[in-house]
C-alpha atoms as a PDB file:
ATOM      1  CA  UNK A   1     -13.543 133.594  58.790  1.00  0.00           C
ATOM      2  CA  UNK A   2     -15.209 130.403  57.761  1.00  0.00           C
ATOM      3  CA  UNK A   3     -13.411 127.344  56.945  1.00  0.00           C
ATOM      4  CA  UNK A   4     -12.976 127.625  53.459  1.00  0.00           C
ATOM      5  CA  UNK A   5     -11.331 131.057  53.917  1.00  0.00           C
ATOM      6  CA  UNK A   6      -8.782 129.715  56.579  1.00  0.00           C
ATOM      7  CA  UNK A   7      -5.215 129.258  55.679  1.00  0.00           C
ATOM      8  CA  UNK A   8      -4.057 125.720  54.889  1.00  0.00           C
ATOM      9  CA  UNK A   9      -1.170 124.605  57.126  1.00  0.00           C
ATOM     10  CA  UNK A  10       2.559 123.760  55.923  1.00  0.00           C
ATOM     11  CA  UNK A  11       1.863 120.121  55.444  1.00  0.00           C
ATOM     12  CA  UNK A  12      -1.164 120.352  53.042  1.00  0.00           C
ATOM     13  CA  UNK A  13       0.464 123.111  50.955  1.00  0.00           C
ATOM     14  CA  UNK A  14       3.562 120.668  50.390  1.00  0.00           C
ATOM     15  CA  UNK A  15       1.152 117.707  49.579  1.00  0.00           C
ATOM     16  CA  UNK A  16      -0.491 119.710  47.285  1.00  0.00           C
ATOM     17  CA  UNK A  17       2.696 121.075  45.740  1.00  0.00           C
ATOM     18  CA  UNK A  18       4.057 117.063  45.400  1.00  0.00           C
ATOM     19  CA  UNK A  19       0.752 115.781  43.765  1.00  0.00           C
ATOM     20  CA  UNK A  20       0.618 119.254  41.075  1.00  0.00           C
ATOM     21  CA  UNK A  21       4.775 117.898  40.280  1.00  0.00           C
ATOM     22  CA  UNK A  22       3.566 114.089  39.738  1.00  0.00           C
ATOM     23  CA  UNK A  23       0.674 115.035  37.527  1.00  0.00           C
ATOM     24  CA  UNK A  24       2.813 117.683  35.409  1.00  0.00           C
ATOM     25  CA  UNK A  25       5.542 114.929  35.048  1.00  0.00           C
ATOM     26  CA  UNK A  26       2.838 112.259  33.960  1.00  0.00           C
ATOM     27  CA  UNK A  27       1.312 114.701  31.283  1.00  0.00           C
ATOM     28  CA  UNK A  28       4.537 114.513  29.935  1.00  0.00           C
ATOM     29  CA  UNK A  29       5.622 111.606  29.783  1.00  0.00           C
ATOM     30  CA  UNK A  30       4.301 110.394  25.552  1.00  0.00           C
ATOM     31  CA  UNK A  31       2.020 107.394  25.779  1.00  0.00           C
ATOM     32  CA  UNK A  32       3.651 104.128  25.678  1.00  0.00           C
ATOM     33  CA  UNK A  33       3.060 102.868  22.305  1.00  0.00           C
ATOM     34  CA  UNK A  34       1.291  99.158  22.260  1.00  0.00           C
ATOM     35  CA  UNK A  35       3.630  96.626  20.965  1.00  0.00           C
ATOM     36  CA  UNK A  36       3.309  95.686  17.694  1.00  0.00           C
ATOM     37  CA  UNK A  37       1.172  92.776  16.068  1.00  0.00           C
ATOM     38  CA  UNK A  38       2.980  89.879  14.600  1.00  0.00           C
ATOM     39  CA  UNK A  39       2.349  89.459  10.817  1.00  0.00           C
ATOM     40  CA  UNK A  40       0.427  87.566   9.579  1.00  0.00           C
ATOM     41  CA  UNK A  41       1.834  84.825   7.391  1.00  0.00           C
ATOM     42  CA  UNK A  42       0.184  84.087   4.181  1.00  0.00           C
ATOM     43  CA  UNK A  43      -1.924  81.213   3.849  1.00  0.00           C
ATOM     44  CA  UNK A  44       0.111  77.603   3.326  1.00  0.00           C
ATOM     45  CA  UNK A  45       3.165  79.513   3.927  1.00  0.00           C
ATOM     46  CA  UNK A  46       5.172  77.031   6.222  1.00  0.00           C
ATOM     47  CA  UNK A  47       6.982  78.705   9.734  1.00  0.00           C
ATOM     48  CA  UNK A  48      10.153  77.728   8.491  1.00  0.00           C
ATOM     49  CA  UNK A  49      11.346  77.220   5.179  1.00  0.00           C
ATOM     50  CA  UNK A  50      13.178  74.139   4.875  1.00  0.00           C
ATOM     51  CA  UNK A  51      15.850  74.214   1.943  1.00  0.00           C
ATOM     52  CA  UNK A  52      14.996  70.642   1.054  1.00  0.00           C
ATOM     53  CA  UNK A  53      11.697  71.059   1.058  1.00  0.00           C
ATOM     54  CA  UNK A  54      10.675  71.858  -2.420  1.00  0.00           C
ATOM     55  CA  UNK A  55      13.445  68.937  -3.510  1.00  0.00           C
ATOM     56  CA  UNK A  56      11.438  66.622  -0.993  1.00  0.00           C
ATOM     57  CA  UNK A  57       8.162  67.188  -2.929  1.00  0.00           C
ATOM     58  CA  UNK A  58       9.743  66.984  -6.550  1.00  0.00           C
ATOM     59  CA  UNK A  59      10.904  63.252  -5.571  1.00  0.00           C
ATOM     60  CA  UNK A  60       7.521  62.471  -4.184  1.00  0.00           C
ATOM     61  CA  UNK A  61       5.771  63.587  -6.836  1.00  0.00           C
ATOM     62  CA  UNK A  62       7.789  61.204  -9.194  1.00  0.00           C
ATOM     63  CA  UNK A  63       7.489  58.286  -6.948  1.00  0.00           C
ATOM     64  CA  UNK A  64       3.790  58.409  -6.651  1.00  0.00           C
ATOM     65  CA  UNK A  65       3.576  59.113 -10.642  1.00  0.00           C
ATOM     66  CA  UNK A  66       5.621  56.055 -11.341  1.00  0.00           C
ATOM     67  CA  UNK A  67       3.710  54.005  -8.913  1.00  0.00           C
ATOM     68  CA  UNK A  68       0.351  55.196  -9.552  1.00  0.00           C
ATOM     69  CA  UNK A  69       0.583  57.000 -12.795  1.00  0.00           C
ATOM     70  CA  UNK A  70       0.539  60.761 -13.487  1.00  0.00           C
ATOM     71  CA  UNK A  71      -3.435  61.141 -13.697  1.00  0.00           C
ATOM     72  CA  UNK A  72      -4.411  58.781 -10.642  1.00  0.00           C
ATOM     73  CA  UNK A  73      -2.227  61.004  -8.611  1.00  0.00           C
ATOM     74  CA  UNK A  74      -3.572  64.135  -6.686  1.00  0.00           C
ATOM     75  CA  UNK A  75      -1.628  67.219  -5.054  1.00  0.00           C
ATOM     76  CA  UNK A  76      -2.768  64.995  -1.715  1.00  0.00           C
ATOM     77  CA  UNK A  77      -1.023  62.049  -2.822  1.00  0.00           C
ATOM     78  CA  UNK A  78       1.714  63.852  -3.127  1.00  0.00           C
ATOM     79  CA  UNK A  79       1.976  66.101   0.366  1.00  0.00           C
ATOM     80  CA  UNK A  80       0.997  62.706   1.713  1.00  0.00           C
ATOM     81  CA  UNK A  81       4.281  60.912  -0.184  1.00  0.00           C
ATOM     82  CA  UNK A  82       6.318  64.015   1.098  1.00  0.00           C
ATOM     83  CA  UNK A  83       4.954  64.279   5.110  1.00  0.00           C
ATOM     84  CA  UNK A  84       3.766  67.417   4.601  1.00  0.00           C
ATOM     85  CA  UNK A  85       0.550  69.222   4.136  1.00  0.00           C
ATOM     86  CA  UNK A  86      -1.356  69.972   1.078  1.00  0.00           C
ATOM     87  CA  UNK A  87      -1.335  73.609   1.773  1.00  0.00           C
ATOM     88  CA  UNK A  88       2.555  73.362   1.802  1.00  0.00           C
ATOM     89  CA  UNK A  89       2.539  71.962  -1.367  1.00  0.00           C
ATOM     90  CA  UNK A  90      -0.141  74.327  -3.000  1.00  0.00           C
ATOM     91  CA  UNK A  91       2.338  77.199  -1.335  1.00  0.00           C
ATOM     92  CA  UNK A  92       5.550  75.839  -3.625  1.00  0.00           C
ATOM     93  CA  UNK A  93       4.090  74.804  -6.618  1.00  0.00           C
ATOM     94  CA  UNK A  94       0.601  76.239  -6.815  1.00  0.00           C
ATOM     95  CA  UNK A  95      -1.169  73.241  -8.371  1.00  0.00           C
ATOM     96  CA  UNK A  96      -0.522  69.944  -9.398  1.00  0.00           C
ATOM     97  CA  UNK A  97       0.474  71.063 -13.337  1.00  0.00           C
ATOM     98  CA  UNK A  98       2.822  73.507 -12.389  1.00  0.00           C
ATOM     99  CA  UNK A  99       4.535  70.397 -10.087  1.00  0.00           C
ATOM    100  CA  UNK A 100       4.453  68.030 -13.227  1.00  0.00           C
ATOM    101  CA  UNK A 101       5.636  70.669 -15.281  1.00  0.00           C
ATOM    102  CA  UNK A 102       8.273  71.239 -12.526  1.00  0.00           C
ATOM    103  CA  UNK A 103       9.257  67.279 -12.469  1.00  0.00           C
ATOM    104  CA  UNK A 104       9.661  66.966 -16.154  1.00  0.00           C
ATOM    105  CA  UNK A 105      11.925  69.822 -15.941  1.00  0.00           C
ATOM    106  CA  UNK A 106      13.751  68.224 -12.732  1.00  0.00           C
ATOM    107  CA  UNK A 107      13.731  64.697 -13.477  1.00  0.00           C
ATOM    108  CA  UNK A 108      12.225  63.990 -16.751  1.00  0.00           C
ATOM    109  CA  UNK A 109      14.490  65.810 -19.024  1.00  0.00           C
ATOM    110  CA  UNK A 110      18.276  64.777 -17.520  1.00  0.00           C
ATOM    111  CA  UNK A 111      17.431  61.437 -18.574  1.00  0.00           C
ATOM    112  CA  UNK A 112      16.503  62.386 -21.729  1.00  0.00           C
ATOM    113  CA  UNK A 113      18.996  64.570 -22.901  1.00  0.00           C
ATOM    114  CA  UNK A 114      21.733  62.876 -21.534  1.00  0.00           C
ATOM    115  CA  UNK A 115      20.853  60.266 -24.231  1.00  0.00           C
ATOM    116  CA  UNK A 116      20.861  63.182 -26.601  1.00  0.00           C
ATOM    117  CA  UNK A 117      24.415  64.576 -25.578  1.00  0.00           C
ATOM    118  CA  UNK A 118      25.702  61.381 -26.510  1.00  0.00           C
ATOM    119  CA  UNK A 119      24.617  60.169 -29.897  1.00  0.00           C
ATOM    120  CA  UNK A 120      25.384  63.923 -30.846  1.00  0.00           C
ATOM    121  CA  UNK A 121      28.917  63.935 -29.654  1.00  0.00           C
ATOM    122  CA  UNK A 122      29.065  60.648 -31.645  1.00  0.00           C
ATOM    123  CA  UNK A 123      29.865  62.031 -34.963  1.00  0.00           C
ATOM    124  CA  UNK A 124      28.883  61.024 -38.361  1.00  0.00           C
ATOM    125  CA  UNK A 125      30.137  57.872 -37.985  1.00  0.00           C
ATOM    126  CA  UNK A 126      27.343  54.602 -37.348  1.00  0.00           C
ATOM    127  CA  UNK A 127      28.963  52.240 -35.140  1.00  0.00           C
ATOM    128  CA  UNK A 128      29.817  55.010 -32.849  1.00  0.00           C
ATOM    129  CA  UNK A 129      26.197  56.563 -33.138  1.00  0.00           C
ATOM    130  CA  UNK A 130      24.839  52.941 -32.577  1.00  0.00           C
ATOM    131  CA  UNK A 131      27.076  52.634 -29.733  1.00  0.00           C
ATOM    132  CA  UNK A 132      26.684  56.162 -27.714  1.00  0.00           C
ATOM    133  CA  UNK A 133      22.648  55.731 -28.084  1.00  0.00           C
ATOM    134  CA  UNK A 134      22.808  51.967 -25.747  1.00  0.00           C
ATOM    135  CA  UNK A 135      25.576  53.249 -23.371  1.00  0.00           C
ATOM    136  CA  UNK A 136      23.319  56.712 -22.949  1.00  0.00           C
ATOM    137  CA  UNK A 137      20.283  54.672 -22.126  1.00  0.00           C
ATOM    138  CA  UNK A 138      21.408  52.402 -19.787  1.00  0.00           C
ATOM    139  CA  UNK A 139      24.000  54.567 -18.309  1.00  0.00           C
ATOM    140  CA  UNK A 140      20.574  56.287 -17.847  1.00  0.00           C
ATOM    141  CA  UNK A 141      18.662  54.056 -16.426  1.00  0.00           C
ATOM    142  CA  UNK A 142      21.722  53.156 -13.326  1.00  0.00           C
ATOM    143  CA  UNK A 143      21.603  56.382 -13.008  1.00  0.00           C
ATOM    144  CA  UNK A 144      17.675  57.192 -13.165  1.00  0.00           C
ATOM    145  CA  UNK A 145      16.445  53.721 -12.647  1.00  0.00           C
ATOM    146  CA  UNK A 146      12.691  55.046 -12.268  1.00  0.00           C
ATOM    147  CA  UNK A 147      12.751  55.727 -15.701  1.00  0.00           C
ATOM    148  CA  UNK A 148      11.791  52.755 -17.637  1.00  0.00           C
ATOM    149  CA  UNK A 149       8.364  52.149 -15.722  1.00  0.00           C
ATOM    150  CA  UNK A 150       7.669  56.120 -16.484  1.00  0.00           C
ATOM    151  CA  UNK A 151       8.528  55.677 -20.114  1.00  0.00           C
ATOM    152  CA  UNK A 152       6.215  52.544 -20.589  1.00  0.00           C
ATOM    153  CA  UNK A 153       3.277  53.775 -18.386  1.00  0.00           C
ATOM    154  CA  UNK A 154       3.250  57.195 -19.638  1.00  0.00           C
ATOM    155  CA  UNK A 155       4.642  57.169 -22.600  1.00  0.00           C
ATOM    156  CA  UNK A 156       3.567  54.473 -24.459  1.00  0.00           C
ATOM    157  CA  UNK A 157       0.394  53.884 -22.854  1.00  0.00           C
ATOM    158  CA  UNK A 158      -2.611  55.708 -24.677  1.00  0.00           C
ATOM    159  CA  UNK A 159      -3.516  58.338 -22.634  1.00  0.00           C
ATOM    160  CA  UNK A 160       0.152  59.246 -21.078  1.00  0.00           C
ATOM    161  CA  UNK A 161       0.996  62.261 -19.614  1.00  0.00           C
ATOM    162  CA  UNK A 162       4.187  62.435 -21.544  1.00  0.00           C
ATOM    163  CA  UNK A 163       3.647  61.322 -24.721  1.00  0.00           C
ATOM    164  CA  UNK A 164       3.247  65.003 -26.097  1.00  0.00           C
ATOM    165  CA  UNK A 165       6.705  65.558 -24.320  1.00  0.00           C
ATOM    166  CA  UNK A 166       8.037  62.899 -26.580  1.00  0.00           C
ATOM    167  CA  UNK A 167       6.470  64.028 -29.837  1.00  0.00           C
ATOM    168  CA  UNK A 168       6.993  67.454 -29.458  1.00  0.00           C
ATOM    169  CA  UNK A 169      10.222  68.224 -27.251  1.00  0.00           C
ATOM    170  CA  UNK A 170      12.616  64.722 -27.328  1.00  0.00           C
ATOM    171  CA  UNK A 171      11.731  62.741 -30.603  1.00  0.00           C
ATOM    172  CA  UNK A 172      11.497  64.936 -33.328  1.00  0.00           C
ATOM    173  CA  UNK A 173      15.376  66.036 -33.060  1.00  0.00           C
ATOM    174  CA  UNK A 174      16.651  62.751 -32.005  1.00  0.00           C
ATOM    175  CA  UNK A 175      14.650  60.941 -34.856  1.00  0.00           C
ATOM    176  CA  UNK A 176      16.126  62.847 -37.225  1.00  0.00           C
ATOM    177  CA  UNK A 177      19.815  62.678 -36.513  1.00  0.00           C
ATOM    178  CA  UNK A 178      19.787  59.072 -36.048  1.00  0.00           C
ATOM    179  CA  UNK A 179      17.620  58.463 -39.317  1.00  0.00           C
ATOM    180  CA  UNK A 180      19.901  60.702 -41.005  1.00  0.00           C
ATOM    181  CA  UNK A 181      22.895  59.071 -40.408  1.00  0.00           C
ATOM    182  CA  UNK A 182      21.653  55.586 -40.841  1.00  0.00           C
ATOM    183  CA  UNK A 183      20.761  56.456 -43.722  1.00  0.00           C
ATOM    184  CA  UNK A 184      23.876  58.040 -45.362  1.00  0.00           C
ATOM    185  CA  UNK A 185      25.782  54.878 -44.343  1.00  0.00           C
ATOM    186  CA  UNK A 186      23.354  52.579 -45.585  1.00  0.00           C
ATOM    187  CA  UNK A 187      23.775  54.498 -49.021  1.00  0.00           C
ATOM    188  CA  UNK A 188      27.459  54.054 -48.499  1.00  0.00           C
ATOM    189  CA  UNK A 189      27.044  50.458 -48.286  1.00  0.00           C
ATOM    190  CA  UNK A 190      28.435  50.738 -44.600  1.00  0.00           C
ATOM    191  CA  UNK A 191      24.838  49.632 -43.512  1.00  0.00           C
ATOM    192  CA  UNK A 192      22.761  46.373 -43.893  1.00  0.00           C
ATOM    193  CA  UNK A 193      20.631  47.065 -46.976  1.00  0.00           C
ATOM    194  CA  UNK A 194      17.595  44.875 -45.912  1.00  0.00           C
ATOM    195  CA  UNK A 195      17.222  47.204 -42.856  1.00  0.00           C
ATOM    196  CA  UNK A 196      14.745  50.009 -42.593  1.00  0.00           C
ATOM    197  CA  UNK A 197      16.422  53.258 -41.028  1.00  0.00           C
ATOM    198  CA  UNK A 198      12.900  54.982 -39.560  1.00  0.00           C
ATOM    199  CA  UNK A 199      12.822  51.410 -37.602  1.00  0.00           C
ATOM    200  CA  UNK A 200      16.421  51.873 -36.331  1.00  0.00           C
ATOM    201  CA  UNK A 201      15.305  53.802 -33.691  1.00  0.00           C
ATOM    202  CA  UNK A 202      12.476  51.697 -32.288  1.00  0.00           C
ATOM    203  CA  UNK A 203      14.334  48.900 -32.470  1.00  0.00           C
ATOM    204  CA  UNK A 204      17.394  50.581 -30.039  1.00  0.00           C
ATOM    205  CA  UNK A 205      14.578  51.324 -27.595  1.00  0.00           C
ATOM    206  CA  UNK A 206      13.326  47.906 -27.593  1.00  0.00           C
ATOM    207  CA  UNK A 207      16.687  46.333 -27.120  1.00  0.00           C
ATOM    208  CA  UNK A 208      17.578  48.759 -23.935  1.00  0.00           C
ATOM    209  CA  UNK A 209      14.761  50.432 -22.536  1.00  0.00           C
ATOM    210  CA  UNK A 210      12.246  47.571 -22.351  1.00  0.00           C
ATOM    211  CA  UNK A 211      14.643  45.028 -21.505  1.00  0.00           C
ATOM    212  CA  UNK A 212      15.277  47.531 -18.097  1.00  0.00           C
ATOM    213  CA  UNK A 213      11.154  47.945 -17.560  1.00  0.00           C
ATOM    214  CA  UNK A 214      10.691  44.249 -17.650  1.00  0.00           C
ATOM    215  CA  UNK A 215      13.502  43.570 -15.217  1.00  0.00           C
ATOM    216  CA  UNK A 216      11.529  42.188 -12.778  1.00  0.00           C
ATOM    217  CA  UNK A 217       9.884  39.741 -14.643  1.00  0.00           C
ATOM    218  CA  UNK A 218      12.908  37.947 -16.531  1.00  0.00           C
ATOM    219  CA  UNK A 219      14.773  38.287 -13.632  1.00  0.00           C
ATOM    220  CA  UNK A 220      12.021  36.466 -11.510  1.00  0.00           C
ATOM    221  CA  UNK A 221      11.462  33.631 -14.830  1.00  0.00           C
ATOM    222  CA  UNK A 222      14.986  33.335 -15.341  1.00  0.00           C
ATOM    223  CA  UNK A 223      16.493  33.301 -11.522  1.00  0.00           C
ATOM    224  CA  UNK A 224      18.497  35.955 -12.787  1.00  0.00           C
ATOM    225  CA  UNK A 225      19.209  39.047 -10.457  1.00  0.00           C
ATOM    226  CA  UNK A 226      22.689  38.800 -11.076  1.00  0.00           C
ATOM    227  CA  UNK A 227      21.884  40.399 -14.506  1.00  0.00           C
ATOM    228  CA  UNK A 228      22.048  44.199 -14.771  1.00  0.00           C
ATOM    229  CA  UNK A 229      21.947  46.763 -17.650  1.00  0.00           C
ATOM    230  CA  UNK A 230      25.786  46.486 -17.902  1.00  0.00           C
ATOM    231  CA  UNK A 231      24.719  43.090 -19.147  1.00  0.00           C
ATOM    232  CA  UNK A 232      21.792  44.433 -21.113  1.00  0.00           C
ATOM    233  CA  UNK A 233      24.529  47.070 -22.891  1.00  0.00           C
ATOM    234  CA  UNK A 234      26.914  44.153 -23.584  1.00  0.00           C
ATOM    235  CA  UNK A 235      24.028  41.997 -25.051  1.00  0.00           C
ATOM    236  CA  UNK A 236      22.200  44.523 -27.194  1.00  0.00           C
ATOM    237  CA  UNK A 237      25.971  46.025 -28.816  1.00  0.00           C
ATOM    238  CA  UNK A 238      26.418  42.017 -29.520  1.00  0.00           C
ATOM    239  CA  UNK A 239      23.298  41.513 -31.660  1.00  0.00           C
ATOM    240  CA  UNK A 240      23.523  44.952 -33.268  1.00  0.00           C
ATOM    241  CA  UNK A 241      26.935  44.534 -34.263  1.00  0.00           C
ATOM    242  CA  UNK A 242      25.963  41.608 -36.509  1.00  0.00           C
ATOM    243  CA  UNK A 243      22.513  42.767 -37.273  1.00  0.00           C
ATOM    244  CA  UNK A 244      23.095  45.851 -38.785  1.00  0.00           C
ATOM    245  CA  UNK A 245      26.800  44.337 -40.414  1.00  0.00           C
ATOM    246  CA  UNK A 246      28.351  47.154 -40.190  1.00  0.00           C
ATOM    247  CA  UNK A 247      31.254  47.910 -42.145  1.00  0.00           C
ATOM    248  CA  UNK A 248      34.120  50.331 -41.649  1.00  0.00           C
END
């Protein structure tokens, strides 16, 4: 009998038995699956989205286009202002229009319209018209006091970024109710006739808005720092009061 035919003793038949259990066990056992990849995150998409975040970028964007001016200032500027990255801000607003657009809509407007609100919750009647348009504006200003530098840079400069805004979203309705009314009292003889009512409304502006813009310089000539728009409100009702003579 050669080797090959010769019966294999007790221990090799249970070692043989053992390793054929193992290798049926292994076989099936399913493959362990390879854990899965982290995502991806999209480009400029920040690890952790801080709820302040966007708010952080709206106010630096309207402190570099106050200080700078809305053209002079890039999207780089503006991370820069804000501590972040310019990807960050490309992931929020996209580009630097859609942010502008987004700060008018922010910041811009509320001081606007809350001018508006008042002089049309003033009624039909002058004094009180006269009155609600000074306490909106400098009420505005306390309350936005970035606004008269924005209004004279970008406004009324040629070539500001917000003049359209003016002509075509804020003026045109404002303009008309205040012209309106001037003009019904001034046909009432409640109004000074020597007075022009389409100049009314320049003339408010110059007695609150610009008075606020050049703050620092007639505060500086004047040593006057004690002077705020409360002041400015008090002085501008005084002289319109006897300007315009009205008349109950």
């Amino acid at each position: 009998m050669t080797d090959s035919n010769k019966p294999r003793s007790g221990r090799a038949v249970t070692a043989s038995r053992n390793a054929s259990r193992i290798a049926s066990k292994r076989a099936a056992k399913p493959e362990r699956k390879s854990a899965a990849k982290p995502r991806k995150r999209t480009p400029g998409r920040p690890r952790t989205d801080a709820p302040d975040q966007r708010e952080r970028l709206l106010d630096a964007a309207l402190a570099c286009f106050v200080r700078k001016g809305i053209a002079a200032t890039s999207l780089r500027d503006i991370a820069a202002e804000s501590g972040v990255t310019p990807a960050l801000a490309h992931y929020y607003f996209g580009d630097k229009s859609q942010l502008l657009e987004a700060v008018i809509e922010t910041r811009a407007m509320p001081a606007f319209l809350q001018v508006r609100e008042r002089v049309v919750a003033a009624g039909d009647d002058v004094a009180d018209v006269v009155a609600a348009f000074v306490f909106g504006v400098t009420e505005a200003v306390k309350r936005y006091p970035w606004w008269p530098q924005l209004w004279v840079r970008e406004v009324l400069c040629e070539g500001g970024a917000l003049r359209d805004l003016l002509l075509t979203r804020i003026a045109p309705e404002l303009a008309r109710i205040l012209a309106q009314r001037f003009a019904t009292a001034q046909a009432q003889g409640r109004l000074n006739a020597d007075l022009d009512p389409r100049l009314l409304l320049p003339t408010l502006i110059g007695l609150t808005l610009f008075p606020a813009a050049g703050a620092p310089i007639w505060r500086q000539m004047f040593e006057a720092d004690d002077l705020g728009m409360d002041d400015v409100r008090r002085h501008a009702l005084a002289l319109l009061d006897r300007g315009l003579e009205l008349k109950p």
